[in-house]
Protein backbone atom coordinates (compact mmCIF):
# COMPACT_ATOMS: atom_id res chain seq x y z
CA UNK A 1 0.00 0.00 0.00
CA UNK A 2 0.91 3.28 -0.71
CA UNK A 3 2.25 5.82 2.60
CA UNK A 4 2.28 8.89 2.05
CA UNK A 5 4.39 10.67 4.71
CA UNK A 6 5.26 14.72 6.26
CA UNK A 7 8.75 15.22 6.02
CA UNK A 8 8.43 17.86 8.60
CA UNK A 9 6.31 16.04 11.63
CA UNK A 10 6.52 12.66 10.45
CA UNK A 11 2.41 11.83 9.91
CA UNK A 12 1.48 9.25 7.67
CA UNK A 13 -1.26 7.57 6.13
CA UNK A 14 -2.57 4.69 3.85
CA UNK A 15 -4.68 5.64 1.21
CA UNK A 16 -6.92 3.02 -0.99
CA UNK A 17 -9.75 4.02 -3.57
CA UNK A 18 -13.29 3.85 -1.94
CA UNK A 19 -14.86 2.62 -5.43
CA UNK A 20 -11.86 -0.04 -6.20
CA UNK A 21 -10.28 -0.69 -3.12
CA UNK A 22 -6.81 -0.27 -4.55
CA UNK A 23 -3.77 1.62 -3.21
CA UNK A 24 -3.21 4.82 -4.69
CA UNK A 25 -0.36 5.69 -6.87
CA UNK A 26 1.52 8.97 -6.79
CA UNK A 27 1.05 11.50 -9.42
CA UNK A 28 0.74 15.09 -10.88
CA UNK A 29 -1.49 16.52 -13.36
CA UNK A 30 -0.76 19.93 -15.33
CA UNK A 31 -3.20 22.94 -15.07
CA UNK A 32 -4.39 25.59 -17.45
CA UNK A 33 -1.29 27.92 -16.19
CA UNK A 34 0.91 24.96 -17.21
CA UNK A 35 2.41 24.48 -13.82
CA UNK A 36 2.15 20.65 -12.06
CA UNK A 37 -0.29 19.58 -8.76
CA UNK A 38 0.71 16.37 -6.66
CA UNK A 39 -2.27 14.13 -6.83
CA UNK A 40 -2.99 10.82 -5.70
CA UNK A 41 -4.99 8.35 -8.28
CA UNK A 42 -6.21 5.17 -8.68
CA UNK A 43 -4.45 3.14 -11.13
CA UNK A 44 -7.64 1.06 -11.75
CA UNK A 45 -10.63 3.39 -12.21
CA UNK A 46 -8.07 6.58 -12.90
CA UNK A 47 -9.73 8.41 -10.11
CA UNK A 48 -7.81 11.75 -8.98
CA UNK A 49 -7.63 13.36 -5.54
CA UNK A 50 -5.08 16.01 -4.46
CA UNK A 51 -2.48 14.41 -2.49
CA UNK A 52 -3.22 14.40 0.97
CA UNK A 53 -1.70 17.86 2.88
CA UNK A 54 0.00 17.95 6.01
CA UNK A 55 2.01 20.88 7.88
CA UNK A 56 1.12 23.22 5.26
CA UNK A 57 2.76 20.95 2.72
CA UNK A 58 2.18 18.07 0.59
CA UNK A 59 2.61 14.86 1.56
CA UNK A 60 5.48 12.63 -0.13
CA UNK A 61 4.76 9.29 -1.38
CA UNK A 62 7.05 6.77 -0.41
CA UNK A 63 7.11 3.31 -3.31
């Protein structure tokens, strides 16, 4: 399963897909402004989510 983890306090969690009950995978999309967002998605139904925040930050994914 996928952690993703704070690098500044340490918090971590486990995220899965409610619909498919897979891990997600790490990921970024591009927006209109052409600049990239960390998102987390689910390799099976290619949901999206933004990654999960923490400490003002986003979370890193550890694989």
């Amino acid at each position: 399963m996928e952690t993703y983890s704070c690098e500044k306090c340490g918090m971590s969690v486990n995220a899965t897909c409610g619909k498919c009950d897979v891990p997600l995978e790490n990921g970024h999309i591009t927006i209109d402004d052409g600049s990239q967002v960390q998102v987390s998605k689910c390799p099976s139904c290619e949901g999206k989510i933004k990654s999960p925040l923490c400490c003002g930050e986003d979370m890193t994914c550890s694989v």
